[in-house]
Protein backbone atom coordinates (compact mmCIF):
# COMPACT_ATOMS: atom_id res chain seq x y z
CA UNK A 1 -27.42 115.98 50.95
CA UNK A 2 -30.47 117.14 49.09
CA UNK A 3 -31.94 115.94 45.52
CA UNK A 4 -34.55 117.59 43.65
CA UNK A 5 -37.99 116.41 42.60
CA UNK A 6 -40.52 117.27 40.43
CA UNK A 7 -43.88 116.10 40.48
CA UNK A 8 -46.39 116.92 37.23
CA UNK A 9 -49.89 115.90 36.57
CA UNK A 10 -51.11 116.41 33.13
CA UNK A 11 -54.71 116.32 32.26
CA UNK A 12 -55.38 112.94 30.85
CA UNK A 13 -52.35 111.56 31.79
CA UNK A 14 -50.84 109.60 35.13
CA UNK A 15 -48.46 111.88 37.07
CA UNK A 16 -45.08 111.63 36.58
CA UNK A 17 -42.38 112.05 39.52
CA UNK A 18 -39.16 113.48 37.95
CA UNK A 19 -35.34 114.32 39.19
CA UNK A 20 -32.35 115.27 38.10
CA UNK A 21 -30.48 112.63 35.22
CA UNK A 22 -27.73 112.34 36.59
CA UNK A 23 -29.06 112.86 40.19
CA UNK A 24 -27.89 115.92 41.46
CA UNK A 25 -26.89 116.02 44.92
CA UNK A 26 -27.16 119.76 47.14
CA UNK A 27 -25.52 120.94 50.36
CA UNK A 28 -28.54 122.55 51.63
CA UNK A 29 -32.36 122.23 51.40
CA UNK A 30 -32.15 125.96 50.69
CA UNK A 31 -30.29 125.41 47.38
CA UNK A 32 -32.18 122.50 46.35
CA UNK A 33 -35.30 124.20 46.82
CA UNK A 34 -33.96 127.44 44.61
CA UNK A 35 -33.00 124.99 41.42
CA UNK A 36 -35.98 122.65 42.09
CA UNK A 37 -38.69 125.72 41.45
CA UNK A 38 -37.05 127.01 38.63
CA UNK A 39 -36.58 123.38 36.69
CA UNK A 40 -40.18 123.15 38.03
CA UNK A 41 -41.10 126.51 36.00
CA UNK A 42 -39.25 125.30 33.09
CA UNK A 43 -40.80 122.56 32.45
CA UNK A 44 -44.33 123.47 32.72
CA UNK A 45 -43.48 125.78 30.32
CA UNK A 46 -42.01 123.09 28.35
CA UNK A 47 -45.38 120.86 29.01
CA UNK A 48 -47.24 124.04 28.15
CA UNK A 49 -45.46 124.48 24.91
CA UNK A 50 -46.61 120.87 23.65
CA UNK A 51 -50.36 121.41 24.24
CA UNK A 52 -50.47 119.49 27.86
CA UNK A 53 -52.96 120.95 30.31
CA UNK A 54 -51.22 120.66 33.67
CA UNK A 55 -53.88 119.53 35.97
CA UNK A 56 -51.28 119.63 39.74
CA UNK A 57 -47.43 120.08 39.57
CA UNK A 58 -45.42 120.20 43.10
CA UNK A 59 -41.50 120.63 43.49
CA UNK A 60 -39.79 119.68 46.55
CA UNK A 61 -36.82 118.36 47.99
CA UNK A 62 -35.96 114.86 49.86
CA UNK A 63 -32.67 114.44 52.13
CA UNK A 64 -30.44 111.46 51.41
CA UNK A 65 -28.41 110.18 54.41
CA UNK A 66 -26.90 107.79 52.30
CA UNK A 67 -24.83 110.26 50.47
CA UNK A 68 -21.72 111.95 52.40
């Protein structure tokens, strides 16, 4: 199983590593991938629309063997 993450760097600010609340769990890398980038999009434009300069963002997706 796959979970999403979300990595965003604002200017001025410590990066901040961010997933799903509750943690969202995906059958394939393929579909975690496809919801990651677009909560990715939305919230820059959510960081965007408060004034933070986004200095490095970065979605990706880690596996978790511990889930069946």
């Amino acid at each position: 199983m796959w979970k999403a993450i979300i990595i965003v760097c604002a200017l001025g600010n410590p990066c901040v590593i961010f997933q799903e609340d509750p943690v969202q769990y995906y059958d394939s890398e393929q579909k975690c991938l496809e919801v990651a980038f677009k909560k990715h999009n939305d919230m820059l434009e959510g960081f965007e629309t408060y004034g933070y300069m986004i200095e490095n963002s970065e979605y990706l997706c880690q596996r978790d063997d511990s889930i069946l």
